[in-house]
C-alpha atoms as a PDB file:
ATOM      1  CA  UNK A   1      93.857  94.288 110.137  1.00  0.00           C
ATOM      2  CA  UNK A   2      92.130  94.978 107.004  1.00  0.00           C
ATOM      3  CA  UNK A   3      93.494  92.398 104.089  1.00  0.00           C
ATOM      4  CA  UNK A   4      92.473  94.885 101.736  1.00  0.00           C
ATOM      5  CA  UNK A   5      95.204  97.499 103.032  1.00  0.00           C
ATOM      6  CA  UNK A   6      98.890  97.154 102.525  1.00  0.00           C
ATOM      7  CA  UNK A   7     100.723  97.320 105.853  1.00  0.00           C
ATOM      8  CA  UNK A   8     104.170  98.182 106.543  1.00  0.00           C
ATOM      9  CA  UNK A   9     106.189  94.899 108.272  1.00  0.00           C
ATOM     10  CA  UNK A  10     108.803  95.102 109.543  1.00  0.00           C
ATOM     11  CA  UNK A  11     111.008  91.934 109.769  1.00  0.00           C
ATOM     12  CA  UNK A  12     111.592  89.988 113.085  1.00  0.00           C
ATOM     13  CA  UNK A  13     114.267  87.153 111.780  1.00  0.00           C
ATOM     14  CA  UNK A  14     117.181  86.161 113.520  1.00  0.00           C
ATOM     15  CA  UNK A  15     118.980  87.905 110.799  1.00  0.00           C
ATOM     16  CA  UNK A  16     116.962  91.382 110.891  1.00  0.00           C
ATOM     17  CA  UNK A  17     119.789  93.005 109.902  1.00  0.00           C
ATOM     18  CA  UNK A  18     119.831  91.805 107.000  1.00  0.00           C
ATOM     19  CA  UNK A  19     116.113  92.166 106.007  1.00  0.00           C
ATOM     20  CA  UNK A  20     114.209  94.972 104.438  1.00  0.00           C
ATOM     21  CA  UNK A  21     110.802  96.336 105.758  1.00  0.00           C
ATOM     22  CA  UNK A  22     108.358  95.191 103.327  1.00  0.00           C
ATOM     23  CA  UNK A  23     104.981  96.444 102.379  1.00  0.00           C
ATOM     24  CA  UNK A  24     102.290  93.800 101.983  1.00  0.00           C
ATOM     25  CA  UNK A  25     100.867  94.477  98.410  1.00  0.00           C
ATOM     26  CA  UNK A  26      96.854  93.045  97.913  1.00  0.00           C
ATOM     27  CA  UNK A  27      95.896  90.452  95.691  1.00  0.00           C
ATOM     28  CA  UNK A  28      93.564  91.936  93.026  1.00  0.00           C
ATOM     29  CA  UNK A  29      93.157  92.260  89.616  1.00  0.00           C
ATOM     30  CA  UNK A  30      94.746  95.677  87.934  1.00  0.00           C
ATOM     31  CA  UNK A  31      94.683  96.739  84.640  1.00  0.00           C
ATOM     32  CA  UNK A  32      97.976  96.517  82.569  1.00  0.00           C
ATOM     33  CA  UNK A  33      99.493  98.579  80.214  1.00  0.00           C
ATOM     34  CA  UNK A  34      99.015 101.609  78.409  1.00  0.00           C
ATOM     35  CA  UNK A  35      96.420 102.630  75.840  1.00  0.00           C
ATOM     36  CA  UNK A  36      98.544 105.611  74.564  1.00  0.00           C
ATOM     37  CA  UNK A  37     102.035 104.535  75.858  1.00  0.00           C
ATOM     38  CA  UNK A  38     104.674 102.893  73.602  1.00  0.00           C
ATOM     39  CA  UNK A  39     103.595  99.739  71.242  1.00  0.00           C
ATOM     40  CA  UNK A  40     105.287  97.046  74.174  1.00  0.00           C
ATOM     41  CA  UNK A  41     102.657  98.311  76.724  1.00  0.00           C
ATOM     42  CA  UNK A  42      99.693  97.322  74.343  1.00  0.00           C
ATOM     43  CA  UNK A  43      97.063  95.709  74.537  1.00  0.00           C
ATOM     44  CA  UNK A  44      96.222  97.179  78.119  1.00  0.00           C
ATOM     45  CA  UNK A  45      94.743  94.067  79.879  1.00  0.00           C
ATOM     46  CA  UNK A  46      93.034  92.987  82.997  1.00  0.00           C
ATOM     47  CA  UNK A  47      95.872  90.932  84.977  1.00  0.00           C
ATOM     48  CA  UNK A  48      95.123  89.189  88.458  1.00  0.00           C
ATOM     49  CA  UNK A  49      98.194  89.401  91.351  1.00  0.00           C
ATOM     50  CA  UNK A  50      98.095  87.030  94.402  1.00  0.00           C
ATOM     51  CA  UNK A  51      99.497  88.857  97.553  1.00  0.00           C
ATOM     52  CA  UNK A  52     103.149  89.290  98.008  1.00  0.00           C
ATOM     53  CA  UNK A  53     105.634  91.723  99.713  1.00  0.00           C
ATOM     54  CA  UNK A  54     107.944  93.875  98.333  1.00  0.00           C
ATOM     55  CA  UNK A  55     110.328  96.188  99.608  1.00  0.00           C
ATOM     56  CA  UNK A  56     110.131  99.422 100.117  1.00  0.00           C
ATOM     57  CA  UNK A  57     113.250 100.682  99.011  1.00  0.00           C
ATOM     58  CA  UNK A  58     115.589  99.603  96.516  1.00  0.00           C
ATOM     59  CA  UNK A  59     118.724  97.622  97.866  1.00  0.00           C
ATOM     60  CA  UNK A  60     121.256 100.537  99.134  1.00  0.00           C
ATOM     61  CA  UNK A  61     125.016  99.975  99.204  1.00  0.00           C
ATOM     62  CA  UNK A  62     124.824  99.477 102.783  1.00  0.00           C
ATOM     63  CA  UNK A  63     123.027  96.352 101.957  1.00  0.00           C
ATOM     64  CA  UNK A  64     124.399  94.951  99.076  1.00  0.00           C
ATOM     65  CA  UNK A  65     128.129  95.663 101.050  1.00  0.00           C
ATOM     66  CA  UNK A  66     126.781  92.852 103.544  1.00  0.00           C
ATOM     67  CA  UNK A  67     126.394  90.394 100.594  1.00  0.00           C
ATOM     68  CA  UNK A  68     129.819  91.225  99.479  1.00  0.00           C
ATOM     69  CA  UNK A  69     131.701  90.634 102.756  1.00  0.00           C
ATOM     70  CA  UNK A  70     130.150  87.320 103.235  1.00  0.00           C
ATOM     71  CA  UNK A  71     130.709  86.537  99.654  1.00  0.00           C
ATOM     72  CA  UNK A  72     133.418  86.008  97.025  1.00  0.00           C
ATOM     73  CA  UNK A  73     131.753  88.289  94.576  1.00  0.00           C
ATOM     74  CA  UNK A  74     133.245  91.155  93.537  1.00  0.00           C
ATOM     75  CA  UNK A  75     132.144  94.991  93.972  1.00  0.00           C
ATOM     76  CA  UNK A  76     130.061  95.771  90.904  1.00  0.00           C
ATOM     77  CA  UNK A  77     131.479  99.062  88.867  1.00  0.00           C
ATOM     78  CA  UNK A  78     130.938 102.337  90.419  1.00  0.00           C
ATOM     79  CA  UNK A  79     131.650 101.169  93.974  1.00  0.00           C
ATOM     80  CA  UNK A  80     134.143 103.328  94.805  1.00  0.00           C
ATOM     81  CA  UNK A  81     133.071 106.364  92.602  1.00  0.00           C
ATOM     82  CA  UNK A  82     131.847 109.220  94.974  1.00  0.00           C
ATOM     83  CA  UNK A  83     128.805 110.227  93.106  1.00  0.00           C
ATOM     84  CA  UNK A  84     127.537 106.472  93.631  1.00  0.00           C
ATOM     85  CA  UNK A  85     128.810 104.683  96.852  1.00  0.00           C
ATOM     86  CA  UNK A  86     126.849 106.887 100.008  1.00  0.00           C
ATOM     87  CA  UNK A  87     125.687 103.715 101.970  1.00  0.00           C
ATOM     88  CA  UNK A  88     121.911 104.535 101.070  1.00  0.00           C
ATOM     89  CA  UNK A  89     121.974 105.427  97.617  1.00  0.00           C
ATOM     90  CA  UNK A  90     120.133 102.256  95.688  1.00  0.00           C
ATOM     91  CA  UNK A  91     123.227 100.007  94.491  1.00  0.00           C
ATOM     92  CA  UNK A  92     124.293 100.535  90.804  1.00  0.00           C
ATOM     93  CA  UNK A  93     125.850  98.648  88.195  1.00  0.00           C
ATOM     94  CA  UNK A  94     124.306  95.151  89.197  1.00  0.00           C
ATOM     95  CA  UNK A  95     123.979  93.031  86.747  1.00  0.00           C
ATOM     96  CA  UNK A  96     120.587  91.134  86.483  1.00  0.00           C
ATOM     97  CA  UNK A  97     122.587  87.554  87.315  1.00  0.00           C
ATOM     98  CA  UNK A  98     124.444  89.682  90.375  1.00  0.00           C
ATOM     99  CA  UNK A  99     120.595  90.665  91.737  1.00  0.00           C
ATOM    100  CA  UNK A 100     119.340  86.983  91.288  1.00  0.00           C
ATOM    101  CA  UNK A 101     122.832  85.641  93.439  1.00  0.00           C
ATOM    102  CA  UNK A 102     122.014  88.860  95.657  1.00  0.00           C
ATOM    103  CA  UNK A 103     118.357  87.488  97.027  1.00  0.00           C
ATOM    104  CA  UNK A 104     119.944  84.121  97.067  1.00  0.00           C
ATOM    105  CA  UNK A 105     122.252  85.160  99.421  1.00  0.00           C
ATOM    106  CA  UNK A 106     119.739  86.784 101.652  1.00  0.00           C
ATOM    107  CA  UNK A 107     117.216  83.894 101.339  1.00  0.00           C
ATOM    108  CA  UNK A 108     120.366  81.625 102.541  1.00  0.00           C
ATOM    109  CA  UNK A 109     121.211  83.969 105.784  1.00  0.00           C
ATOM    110  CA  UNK A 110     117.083  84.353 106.342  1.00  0.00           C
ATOM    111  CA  UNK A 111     115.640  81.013 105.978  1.00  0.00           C
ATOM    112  CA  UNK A 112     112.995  82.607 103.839  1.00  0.00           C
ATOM    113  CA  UNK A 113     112.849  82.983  99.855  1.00  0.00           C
ATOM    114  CA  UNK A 114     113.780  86.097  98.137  1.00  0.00           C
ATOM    115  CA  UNK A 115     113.281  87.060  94.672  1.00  0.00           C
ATOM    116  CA  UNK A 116     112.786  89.808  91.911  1.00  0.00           C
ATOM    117  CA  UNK A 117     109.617  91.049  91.532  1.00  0.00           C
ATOM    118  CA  UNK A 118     107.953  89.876  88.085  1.00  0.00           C
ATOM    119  CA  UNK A 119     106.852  93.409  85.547  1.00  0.00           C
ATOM    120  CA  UNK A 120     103.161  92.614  86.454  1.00  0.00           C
ATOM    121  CA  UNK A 121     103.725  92.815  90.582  1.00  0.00           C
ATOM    122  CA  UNK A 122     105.863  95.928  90.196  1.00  0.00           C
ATOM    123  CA  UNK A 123     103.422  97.405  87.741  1.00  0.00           C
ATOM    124  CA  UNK A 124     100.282  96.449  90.640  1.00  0.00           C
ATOM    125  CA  UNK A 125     102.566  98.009  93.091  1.00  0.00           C
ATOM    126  CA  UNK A 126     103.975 101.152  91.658  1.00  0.00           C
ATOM    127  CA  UNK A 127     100.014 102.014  90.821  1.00  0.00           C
ATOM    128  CA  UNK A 128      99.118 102.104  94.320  1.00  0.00           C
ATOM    129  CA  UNK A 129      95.760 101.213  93.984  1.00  0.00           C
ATOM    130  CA  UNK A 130      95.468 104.006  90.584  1.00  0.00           C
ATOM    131  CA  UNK A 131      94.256 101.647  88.222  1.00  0.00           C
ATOM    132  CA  UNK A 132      94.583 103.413  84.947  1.00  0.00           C
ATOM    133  CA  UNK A 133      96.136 106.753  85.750  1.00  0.00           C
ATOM    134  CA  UNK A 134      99.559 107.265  84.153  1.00  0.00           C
ATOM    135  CA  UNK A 135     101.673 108.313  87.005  1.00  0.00           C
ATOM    136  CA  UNK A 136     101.511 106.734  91.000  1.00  0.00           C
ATOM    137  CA  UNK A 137     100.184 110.324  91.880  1.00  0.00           C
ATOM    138  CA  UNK A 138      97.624 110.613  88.989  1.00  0.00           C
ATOM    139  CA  UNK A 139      97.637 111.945  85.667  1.00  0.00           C
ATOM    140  CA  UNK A 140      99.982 115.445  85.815  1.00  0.00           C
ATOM    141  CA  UNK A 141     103.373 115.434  84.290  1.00  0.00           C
ATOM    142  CA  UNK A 142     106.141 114.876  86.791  1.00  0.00           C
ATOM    143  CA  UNK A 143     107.519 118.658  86.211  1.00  0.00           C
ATOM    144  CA  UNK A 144     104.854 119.776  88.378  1.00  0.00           C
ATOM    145  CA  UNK A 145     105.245 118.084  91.129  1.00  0.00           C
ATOM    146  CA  UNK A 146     106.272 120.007  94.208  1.00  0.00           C
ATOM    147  CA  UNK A 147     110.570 119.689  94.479  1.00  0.00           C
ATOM    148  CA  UNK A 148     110.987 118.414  91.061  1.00  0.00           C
ATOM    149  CA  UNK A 149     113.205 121.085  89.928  1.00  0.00           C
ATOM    150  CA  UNK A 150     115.114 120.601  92.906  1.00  0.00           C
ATOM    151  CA  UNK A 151     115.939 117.360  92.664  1.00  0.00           C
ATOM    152  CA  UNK A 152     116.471 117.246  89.316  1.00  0.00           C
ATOM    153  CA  UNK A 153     119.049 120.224  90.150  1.00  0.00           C
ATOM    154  CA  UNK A 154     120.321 118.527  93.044  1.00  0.00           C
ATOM    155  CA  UNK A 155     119.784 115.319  93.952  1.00  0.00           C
ATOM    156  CA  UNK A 156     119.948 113.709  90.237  1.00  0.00           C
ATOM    157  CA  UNK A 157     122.550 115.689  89.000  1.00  0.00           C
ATOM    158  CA  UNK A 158     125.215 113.095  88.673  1.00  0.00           C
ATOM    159  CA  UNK A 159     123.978 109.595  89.938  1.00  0.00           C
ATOM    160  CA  UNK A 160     120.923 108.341  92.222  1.00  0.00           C
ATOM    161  CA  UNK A 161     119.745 110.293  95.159  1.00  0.00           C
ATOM    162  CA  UNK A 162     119.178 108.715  99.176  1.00  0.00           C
ATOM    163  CA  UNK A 163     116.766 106.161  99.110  1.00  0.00           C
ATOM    164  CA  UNK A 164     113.444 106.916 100.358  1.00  0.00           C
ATOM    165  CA  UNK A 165     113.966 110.517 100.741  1.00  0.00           C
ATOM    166  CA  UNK A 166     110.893 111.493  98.775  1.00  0.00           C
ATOM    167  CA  UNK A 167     107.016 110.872  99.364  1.00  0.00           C
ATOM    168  CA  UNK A 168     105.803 107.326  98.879  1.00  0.00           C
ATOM    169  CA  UNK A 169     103.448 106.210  96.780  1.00  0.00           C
ATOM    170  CA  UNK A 170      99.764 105.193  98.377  1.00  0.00           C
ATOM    171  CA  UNK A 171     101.289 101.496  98.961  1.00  0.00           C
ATOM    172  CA  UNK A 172     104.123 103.128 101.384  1.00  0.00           C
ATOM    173  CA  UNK A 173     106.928 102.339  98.282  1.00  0.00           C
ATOM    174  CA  UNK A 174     109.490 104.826  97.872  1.00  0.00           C
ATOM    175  CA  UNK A 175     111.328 105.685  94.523  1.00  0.00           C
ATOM    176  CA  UNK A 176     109.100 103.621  92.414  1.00  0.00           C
ATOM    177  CA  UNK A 177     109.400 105.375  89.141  1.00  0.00           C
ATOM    178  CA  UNK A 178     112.723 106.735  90.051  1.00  0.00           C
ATOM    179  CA  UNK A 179     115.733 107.064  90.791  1.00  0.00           C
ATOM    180  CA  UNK A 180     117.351 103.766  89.358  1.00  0.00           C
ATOM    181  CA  UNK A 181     115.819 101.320  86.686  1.00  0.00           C
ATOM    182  CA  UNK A 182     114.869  97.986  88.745  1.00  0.00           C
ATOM    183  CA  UNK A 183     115.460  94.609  87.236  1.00  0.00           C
ATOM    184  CA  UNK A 184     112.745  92.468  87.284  1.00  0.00           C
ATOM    185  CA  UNK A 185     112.509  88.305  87.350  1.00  0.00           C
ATOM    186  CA  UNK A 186     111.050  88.075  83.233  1.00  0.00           C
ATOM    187  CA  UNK A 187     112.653  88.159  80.411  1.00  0.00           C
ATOM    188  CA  UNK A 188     111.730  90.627  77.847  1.00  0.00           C
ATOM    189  CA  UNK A 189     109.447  90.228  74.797  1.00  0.00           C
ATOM    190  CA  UNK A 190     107.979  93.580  73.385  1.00  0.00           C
ATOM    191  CA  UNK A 191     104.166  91.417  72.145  1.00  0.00           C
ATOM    192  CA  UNK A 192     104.123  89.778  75.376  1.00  0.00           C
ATOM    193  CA  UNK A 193     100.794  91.502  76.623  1.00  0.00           C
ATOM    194  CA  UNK A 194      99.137  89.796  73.547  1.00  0.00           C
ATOM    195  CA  UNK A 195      99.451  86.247  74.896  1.00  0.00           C
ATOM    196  CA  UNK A 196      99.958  87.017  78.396  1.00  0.00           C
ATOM    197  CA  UNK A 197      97.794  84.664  80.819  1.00  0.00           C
ATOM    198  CA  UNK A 198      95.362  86.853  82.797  1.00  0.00           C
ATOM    199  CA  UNK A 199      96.853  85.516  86.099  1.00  0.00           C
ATOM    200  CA  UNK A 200     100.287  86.174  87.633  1.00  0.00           C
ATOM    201  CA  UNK A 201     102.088  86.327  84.600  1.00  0.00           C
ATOM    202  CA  UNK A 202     105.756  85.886  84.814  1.00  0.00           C
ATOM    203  CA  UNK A 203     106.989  87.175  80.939  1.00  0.00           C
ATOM    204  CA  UNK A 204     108.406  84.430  78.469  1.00  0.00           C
ATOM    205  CA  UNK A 205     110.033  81.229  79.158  1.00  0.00           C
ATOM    206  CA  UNK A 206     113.228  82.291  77.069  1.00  0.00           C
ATOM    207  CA  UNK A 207     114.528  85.379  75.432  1.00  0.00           C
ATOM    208  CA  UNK A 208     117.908  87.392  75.006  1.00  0.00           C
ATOM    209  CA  UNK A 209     116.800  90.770  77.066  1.00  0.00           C
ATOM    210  CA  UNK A 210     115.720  91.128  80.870  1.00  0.00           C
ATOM    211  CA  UNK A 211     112.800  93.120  81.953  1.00  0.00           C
ATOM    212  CA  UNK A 212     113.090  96.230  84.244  1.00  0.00           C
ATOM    213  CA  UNK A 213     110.807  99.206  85.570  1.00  0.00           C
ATOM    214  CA  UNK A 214     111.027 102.513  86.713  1.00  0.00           C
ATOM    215  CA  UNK A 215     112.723 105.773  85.641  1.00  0.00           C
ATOM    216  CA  UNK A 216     116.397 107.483  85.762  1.00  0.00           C
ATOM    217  CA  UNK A 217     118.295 109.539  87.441  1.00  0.00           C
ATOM    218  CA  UNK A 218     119.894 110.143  84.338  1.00  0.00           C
ATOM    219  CA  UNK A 219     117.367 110.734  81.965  1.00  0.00           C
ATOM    220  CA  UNK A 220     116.151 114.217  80.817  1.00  0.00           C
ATOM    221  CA  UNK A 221     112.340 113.248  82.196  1.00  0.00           C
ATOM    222  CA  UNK A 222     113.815 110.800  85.324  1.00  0.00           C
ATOM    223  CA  UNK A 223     110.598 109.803  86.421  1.00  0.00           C
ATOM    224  CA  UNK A 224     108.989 107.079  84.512  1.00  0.00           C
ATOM    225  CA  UNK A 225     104.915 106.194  83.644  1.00  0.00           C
ATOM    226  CA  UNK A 226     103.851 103.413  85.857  1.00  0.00           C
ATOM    227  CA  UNK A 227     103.172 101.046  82.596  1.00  0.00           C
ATOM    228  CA  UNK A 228     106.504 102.279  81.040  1.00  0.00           C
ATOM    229  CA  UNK A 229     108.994  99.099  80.021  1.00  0.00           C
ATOM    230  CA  UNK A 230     112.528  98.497  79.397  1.00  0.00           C
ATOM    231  CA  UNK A 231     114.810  96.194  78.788  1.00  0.00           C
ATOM    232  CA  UNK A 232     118.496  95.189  78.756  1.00  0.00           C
ATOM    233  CA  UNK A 233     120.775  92.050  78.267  1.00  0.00           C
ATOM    234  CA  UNK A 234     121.114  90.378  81.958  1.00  0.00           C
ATOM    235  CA  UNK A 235     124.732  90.981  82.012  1.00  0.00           C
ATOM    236  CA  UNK A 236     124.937  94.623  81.429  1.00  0.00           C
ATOM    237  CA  UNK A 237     125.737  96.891  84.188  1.00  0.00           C
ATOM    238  CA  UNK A 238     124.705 100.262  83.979  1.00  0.00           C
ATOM    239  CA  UNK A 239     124.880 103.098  86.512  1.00  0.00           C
ATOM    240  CA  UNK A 240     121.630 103.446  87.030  1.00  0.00           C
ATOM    241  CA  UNK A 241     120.263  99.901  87.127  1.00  0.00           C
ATOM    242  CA  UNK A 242     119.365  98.349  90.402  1.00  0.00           C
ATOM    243  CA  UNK A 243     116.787  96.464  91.879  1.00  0.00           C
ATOM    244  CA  UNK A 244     114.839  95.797  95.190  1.00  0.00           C
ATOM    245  CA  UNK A 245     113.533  92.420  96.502  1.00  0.00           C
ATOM    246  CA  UNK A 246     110.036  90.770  96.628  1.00  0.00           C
ATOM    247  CA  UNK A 247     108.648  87.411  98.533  1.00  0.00           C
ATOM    248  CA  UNK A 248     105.474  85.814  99.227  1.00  0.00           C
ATOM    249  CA  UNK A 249     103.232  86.996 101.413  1.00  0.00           C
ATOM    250  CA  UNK A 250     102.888  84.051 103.782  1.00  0.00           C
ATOM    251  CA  UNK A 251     106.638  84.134 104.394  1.00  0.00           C
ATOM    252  CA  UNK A 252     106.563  86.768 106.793  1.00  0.00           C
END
């Protein structure tokens, strides 16, 4: 197998189950940021990412229901509401501490170590290999994309559609700029790009705000740029926050 190409794997643990297939993202540098984006995305910079996996969905409620039955924790809010609890709609109203106990849990019941993906992995992943174009697809708007209108009619109309229901992106990742905000490992600082190392940076060492990526079900444009940030306190929980998982590449 090529290095250079991302492969689907598919996990052969004891607890399979439990796993998500992963998609082996490259090691390579990418650039970062946004020349004409928002001031938080600037300077654009040349930022180096060692290998790692990441899933290809976002964590449905089928899976996160596992961690709560062999848990204590309770269901996050919007559970039980009907426009957010099919099994494989991306879970919802996590909080960022719930998604951090969430891969410890699996990395308990795996043997293997689960985490949240830092902003500069997701960003190197959502891309697909686009360095510099706005959008995983390229450059056009996301109103002209083929089905847009339909699942902004549809499928977005009140909460989060099926996971990895529409076309990936080159990498194989589904629903990378949609669907759900994902929470990701840094904390938050809007000048971090200015001081940020040029390999595997992992955001500030304190700060009051979480990072997260990707766009919104909710939102009147609900599919984000690729460089696009955000940001809330870790304990919010918001219906259309949730996250998927990310571990080294040698692990599997």
């Amino acid at each position: 197998m090529d290095p250079t190409e991302p492969a689907l794997l598919l996990s052969r643990s004891r607890a399979q189950e439990y796993v998500p297939a992963f998609i082996r993202i490259p090691a390579g540098w990418f650039l970062m940021g946004c020349y004409t984006g928002q001031d938080n995305e600037k300077p654009m910079h040349r930022v180096w990412v060692d290998e790692f996996l990441l899933a290809a969905r976002q964590v449905t409620n089928t899976d996160y229901g596992r961690f709560l039955r062999d848990t204590a924790f309770l269901a996050p809010p919007f559970w039980s509401d009907p426009a957010f609890n099919h099994p494989e709609q991306p879970v919802v109203g996590v909080s960022w501490h719930e998604t951090t106990r969430y891969c410890e849990w699996l990395s308990a019941s795996t043997g293997r170590k689960f985490r949240l993906p830092t902003e500069a992995e997701w960003e190197r992943a959502a891309r697909g290999g686009r360095d510099g174009a706005l959008f995983p697809w390229g450059d056009t708007p996301p109103q002209s994309l083929p089905g847009y209108a339909d699942r902004c009619k549809t499928h977005w109309k009140s909460g989060p559609e099926l996971v990895g229901r529409a076309e990936s992106n080159a990498y194989g990742l589904y629903n990378m700029c949609d669907n759900v905000h994902e929470w990701c490992s840094d904390w938050y600082a809007p000048a971090y790009y200015a001081v940020s190392p040029e390999r595997n940076p992992r955001g500030p060492e304190t700060g009051e705000r979480r990072a997260s990526r990707g766009g919104s079900w909710r939102h009147h444009v609900k599919m984000s740029r690729c460089a696009a940030r955000s940001s809330i306190p870790p304990e919010f929980q918001y219906a259309d926050y949730g996250f998927r998982v990310a571990c080294e590449a040698a692990i599997v």
